[in-house]
Protein backbone atom coordinates (compact mmCIF):
# COMPACT_ATOMS: atom_id res chain seq x y z
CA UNK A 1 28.41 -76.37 28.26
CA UNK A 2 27.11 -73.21 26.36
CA UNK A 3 29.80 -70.78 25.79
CA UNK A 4 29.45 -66.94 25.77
CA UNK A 5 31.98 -64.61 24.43
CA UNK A 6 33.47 -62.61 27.31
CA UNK A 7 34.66 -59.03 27.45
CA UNK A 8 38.83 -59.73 28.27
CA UNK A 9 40.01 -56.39 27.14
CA UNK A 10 39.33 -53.07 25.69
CA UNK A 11 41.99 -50.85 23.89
CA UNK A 12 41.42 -47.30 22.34
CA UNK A 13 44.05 -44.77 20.45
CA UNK A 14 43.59 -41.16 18.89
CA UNK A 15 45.71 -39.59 16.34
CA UNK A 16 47.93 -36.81 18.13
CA UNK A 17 46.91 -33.63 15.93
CA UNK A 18 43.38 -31.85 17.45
CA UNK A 19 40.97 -29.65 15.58
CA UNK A 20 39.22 -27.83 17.37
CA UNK A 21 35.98 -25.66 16.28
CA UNK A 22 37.88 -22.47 15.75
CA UNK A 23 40.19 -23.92 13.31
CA UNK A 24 37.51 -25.23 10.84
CA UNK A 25 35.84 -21.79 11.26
CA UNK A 26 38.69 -20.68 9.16
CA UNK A 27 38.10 -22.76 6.31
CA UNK A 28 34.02 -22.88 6.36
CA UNK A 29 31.33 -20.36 7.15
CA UNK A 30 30.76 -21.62 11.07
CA UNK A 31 31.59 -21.27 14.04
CA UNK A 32 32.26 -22.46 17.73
CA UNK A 33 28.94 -21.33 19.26
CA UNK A 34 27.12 -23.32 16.04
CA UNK A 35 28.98 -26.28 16.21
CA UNK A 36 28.82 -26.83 19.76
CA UNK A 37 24.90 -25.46 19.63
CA UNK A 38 23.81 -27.98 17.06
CA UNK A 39 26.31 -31.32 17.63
CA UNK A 40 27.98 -30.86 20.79
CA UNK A 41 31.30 -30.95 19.57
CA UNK A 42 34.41 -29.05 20.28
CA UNK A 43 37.14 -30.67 19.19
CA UNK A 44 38.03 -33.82 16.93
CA UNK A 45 41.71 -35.33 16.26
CA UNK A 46 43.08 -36.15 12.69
CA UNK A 47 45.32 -38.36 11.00
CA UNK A 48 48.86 -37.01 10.45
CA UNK A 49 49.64 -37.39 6.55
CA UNK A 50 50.73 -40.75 5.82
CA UNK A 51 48.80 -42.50 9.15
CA UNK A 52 46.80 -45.25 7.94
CA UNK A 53 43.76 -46.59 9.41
CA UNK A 54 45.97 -49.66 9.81
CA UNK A 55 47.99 -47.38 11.98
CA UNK A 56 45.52 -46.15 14.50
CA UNK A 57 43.95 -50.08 14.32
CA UNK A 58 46.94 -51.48 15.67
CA UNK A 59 47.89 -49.10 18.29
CA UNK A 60 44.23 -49.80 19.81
CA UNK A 61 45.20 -53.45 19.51
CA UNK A 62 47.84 -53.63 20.96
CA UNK A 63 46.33 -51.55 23.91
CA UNK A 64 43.84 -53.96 24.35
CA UNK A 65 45.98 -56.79 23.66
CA UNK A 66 47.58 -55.80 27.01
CA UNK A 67 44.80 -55.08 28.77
CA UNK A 68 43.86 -58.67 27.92
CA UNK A 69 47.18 -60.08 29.21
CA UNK A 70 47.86 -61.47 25.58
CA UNK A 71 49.60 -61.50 22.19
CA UNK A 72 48.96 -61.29 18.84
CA UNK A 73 49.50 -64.96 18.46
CA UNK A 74 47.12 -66.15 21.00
CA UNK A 75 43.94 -64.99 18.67
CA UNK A 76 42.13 -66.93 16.27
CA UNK A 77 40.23 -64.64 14.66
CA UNK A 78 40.19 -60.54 13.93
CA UNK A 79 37.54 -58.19 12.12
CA UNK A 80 38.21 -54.80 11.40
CA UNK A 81 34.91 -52.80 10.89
CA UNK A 82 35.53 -49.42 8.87
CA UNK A 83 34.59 -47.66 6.07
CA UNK A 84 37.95 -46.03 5.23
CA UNK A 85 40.02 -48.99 4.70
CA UNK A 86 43.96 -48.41 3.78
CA UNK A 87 43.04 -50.28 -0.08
CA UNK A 88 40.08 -51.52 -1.75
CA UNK A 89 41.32 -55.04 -1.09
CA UNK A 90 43.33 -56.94 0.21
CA UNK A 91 40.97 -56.49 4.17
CA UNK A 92 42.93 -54.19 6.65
CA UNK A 93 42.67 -56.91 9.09
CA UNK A 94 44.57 -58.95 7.31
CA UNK A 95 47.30 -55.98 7.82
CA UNK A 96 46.73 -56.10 11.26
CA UNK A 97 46.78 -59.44 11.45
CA UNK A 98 50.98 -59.54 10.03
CA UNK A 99 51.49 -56.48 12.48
CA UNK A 100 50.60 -58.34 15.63
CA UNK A 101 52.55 -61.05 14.77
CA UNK A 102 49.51 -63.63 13.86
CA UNK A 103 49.03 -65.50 10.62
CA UNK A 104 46.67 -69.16 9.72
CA UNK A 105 43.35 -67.91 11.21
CA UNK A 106 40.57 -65.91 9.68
CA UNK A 107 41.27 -61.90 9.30
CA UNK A 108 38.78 -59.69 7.22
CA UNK A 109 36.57 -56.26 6.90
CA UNK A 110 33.37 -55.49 8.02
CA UNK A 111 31.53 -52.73 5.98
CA UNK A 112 28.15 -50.96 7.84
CA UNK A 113 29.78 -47.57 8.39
CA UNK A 114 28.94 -46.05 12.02
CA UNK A 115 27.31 -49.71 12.79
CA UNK A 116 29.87 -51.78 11.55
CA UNK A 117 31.21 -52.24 15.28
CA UNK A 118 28.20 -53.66 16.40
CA UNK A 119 27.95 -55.65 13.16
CA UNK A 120 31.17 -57.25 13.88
CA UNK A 121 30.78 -57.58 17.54
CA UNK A 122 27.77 -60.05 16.94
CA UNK A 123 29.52 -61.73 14.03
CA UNK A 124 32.83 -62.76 16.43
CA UNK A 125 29.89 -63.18 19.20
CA UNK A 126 28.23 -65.98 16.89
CA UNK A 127 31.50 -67.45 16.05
CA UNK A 128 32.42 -67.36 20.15
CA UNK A 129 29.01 -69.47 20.68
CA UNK A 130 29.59 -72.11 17.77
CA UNK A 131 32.93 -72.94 18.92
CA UNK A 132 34.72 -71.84 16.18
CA UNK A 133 36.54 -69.37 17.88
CA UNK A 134 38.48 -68.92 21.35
CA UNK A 135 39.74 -65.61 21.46
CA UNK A 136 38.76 -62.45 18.84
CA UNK A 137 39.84 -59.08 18.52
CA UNK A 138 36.91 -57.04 16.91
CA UNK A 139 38.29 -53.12 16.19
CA UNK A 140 36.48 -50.10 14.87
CA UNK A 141 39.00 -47.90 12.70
CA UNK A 142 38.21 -44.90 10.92
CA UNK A 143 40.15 -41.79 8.93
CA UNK A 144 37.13 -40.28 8.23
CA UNK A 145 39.13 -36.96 7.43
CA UNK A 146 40.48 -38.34 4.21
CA UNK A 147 36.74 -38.57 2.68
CA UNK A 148 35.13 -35.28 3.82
CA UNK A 149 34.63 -32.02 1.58
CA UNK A 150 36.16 -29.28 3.60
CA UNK A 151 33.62 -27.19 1.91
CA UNK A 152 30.60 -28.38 3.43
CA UNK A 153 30.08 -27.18 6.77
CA UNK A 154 27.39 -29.73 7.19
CA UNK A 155 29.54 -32.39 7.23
CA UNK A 156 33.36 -31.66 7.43
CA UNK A 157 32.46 -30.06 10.85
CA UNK A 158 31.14 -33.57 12.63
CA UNK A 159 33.99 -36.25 11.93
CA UNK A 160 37.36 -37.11 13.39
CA UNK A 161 39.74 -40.24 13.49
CA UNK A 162 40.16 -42.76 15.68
CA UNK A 163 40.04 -46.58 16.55
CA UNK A 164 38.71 -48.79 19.49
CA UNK A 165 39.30 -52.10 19.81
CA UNK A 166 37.91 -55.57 22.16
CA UNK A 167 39.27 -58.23 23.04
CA UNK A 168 36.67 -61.34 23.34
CA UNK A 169 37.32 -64.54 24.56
CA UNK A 170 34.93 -67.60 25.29
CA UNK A 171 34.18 -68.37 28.48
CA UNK A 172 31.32 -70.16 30.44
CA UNK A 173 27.64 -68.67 30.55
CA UNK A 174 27.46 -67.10 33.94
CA UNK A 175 25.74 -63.65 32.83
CA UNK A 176 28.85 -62.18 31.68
CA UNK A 177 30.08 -61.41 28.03
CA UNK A 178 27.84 -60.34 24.97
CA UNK A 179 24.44 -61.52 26.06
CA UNK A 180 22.15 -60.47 22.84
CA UNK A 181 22.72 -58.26 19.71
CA UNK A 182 20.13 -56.79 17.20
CA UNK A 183 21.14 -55.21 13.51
CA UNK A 184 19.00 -54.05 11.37
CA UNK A 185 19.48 -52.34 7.35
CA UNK A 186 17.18 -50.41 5.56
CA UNK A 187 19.22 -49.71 2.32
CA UNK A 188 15.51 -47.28 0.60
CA UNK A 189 17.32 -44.97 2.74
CA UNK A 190 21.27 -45.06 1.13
CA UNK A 191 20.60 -41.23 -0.20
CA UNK A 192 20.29 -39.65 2.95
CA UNK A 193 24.04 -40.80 3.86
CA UNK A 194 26.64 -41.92 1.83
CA UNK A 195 29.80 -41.73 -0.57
CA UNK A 196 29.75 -40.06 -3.52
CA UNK A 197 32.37 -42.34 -5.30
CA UNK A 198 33.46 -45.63 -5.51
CA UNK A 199 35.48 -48.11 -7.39
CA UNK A 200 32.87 -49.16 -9.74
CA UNK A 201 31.24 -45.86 -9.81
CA UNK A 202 33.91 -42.91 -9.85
CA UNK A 203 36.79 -44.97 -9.56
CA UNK A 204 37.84 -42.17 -6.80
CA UNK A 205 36.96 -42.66 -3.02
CA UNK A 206 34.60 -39.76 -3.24
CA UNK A 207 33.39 -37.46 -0.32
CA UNK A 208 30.69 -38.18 2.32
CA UNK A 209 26.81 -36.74 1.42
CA UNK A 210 24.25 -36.47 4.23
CA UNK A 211 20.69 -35.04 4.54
CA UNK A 212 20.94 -34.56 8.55
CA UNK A 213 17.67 -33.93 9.32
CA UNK A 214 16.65 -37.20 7.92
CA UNK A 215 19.54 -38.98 9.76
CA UNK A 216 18.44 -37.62 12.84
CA UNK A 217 14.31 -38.33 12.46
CA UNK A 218 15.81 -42.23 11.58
CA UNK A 219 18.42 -42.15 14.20
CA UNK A 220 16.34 -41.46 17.38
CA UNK A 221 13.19 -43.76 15.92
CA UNK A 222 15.17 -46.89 14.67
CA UNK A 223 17.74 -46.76 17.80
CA UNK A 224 14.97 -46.34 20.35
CA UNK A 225 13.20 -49.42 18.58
CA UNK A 226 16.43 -51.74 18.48
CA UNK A 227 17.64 -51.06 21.97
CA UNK A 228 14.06 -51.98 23.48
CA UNK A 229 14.32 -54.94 21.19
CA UNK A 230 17.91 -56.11 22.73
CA UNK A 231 16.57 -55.38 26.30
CA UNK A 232 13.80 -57.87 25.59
CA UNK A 233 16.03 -60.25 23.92
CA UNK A 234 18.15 -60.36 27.16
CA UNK A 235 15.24 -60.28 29.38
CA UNK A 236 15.93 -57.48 31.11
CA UNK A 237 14.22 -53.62 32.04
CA UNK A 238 15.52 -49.93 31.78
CA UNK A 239 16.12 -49.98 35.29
CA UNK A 240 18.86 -52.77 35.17
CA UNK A 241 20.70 -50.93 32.80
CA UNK A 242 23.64 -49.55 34.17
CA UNK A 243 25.42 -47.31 30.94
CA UNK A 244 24.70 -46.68 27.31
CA UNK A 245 27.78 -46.47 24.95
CA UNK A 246 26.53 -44.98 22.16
CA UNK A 247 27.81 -43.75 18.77
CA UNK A 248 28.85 -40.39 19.07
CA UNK A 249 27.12 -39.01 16.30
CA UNK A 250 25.37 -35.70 17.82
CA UNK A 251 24.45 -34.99 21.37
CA UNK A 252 21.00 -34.01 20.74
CA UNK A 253 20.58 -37.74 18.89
CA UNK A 254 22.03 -39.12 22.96
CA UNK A 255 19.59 -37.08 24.34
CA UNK A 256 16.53 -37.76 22.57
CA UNK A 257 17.47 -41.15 22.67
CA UNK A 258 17.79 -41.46 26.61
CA UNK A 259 14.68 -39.48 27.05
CA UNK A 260 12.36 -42.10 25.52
CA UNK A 261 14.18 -45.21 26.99
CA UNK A 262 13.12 -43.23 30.62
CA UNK A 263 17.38 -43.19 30.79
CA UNK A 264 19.32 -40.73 32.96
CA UNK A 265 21.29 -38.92 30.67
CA UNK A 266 24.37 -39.08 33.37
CA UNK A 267 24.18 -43.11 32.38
CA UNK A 268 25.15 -42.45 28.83
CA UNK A 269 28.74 -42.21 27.82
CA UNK A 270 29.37 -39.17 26.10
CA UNK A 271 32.59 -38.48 23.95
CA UNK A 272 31.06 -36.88 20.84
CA UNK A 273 33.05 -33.41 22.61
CA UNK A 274 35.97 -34.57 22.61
CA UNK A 275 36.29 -37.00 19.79
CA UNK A 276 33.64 -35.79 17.17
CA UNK A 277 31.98 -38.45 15.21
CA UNK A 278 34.55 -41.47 14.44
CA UNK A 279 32.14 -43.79 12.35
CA UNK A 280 32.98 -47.56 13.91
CA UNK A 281 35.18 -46.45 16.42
CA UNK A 282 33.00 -44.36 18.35
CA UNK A 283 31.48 -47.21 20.42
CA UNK A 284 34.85 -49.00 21.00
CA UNK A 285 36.79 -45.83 21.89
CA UNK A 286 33.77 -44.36 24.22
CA UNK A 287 33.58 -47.87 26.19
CA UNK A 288 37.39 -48.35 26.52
CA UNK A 289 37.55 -44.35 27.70
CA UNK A 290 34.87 -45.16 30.36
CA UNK A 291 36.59 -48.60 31.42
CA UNK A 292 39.94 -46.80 32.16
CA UNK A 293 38.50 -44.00 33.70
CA UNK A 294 36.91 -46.29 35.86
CA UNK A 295 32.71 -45.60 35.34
CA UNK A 296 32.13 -48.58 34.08
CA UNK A 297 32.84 -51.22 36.13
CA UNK A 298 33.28 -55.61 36.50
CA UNK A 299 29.40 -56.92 36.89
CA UNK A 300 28.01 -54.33 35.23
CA UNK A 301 25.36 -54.25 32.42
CA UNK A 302 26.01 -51.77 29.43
CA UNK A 303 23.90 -51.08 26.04
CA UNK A 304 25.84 -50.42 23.08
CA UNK A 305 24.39 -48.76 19.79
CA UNK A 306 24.84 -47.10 16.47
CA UNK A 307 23.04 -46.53 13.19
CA UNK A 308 25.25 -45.64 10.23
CA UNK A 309 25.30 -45.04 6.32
CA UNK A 310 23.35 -47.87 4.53
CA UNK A 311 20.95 -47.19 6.45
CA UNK A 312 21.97 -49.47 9.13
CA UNK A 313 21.82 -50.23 12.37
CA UNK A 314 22.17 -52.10 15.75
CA UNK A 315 22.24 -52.54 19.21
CA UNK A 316 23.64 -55.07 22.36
CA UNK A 317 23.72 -56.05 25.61
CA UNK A 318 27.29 -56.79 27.03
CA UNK A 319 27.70 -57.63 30.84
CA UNK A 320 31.09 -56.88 32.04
């Protein structure tokens, strides 16, 4: 019997402190009216001092844990996509992995920035499908607050905190679960987005560097490109599409995006308001806020996306 991995839960948690537009106008040369202009953002939430990204991880978890109807000790695997681990090494999912109570079975880090979701999703997928694997829990975590320069307006104004997390668990392959995945790199293009430090570089964490007008030209090209390419890989049109959960990286980049797929724009999810930009957690968070709210539906065929720091990117089709 072929097995796909099926969607069993979907969990989601945001640090309690919000920043909202005005407040960063206080600290940086901007304001309200341009952030929400150029990004569509009015608000983001933050990290109290001393929250890890362990910390937001594991309340997602455990949200969709119980969504799932299970325990830490029924997985078999967990991967923890982020950029803003709590230490170099040892992998934050193998924190995560103590915290819910699990221990024997593989727990590590995936590293693609804002596509490291999607990177993991297809990596737990492929494990699902080989039989290696029964039940996963894939989570995006970021504190993307603790590596911005609050002197940059460019930047500081665009990210927040946050984590998503999925449940997956293998089941039969009747349509449902994660039917086909693309990712893609480019790393010619690292200088238009990344980290000015590093352990072998600075030996400091360093603060995030972006050229957004090249992000954005990439961003709407590449992501176009890779979602037509997971439509064809799952066989199927624009029209049976029924949501996109995107990265929230800037409204315009959603727009453009849905425009030259022939999308509705009301059929994308759209957080990037509320949330900001939260790197790897953007896709989890926006898909768990639209299952609970109840748009997205059992039965129903959603493309997921991002393109992050490396360059990289990626794209799938899950069927819930």
């Amino acid at each position: 019997m072929n097995v796909r991995a099926h969607l069993l839960g979907t969990g989601s948690y945001l640090p309690e402190r919000i920043v909202r537009n005005e407040e960063l106008a206080n600290l940086v040369d901007t304001s309200d009216a341009w952030i929400r202009e150029r990004t569509g953002i009015e608000q983001r939430h933050r990290a109290a001092d001393g929250e890890l990204t362990s910390d937001l991880a594991l309340a997602a978890s455990k949200a969709a844990l119980k969504d799932a109807g299970l325990e830490g000790g029924d997985l078999d695997l967990i991967i923890v996509a982020t950029a803003t681990p709590d230490h170099t090494f040892p992998a934050t999912a193998t924190k995560l992995q103590a915290a819910l109570g699990g221990h024997g079975f593989p727990a590590f880090d995936v590293q693609a920035v804002c596509s490291g979701f999607l990177y993991a999703l297809h990596v737990a997928d492929c494990m699902i499908r080989t039989g290696g694997t029964k039940k996963a829990l894939v989570v995006g975590a970021e504190t993307f607050s603790r590596i911005l320069d609050f002197e940059d307006r460019t930047t500081c104004v665009l990210f927040g905190d946050g984590a998503g997390a999925v449940v997956l668990g293998a089941g039969p392959d009747d349509g449902r679960g994660v039917v086909a995945t693309a990712l893609h790199a480019d790393g010619r293009q690292h200088d238009i987005l990344y980290v000015d430090g590093g352990v072998s570089t600075t030996q400091t964490a360093g603060f995030l560097r972006m050229e957004g007008q090249e992000v954005y030209r990439h961003a709407v090209t590449e992501l176009t490109n890779v979602l037509l390419e997971v439509m064809d890989k799952a066989g199927l049109s624009v029209e049976e599409i029924d949501w996109v959960v995107p990265h929230q990286a800037n409204k315009r980049i959603l727009q453009s995006t849905a425009k030259k797929l022939g999308l509705d724009f009301n059929q994308v999810v759209v957080t990037i308001d509320k949330h900001g930009n939260t790197s790897a957690a953007s896709v989890p968070l926006a898909l768990d806020l639209a299952r609970k709210d109840g748009r997205i539906k059992a039965g129903q065929t959603l493309l997921l996306e991002a393109m992050g720091g490396g360059l990289t990117w990626g794209a799938a089709v899950l069927r819930t």
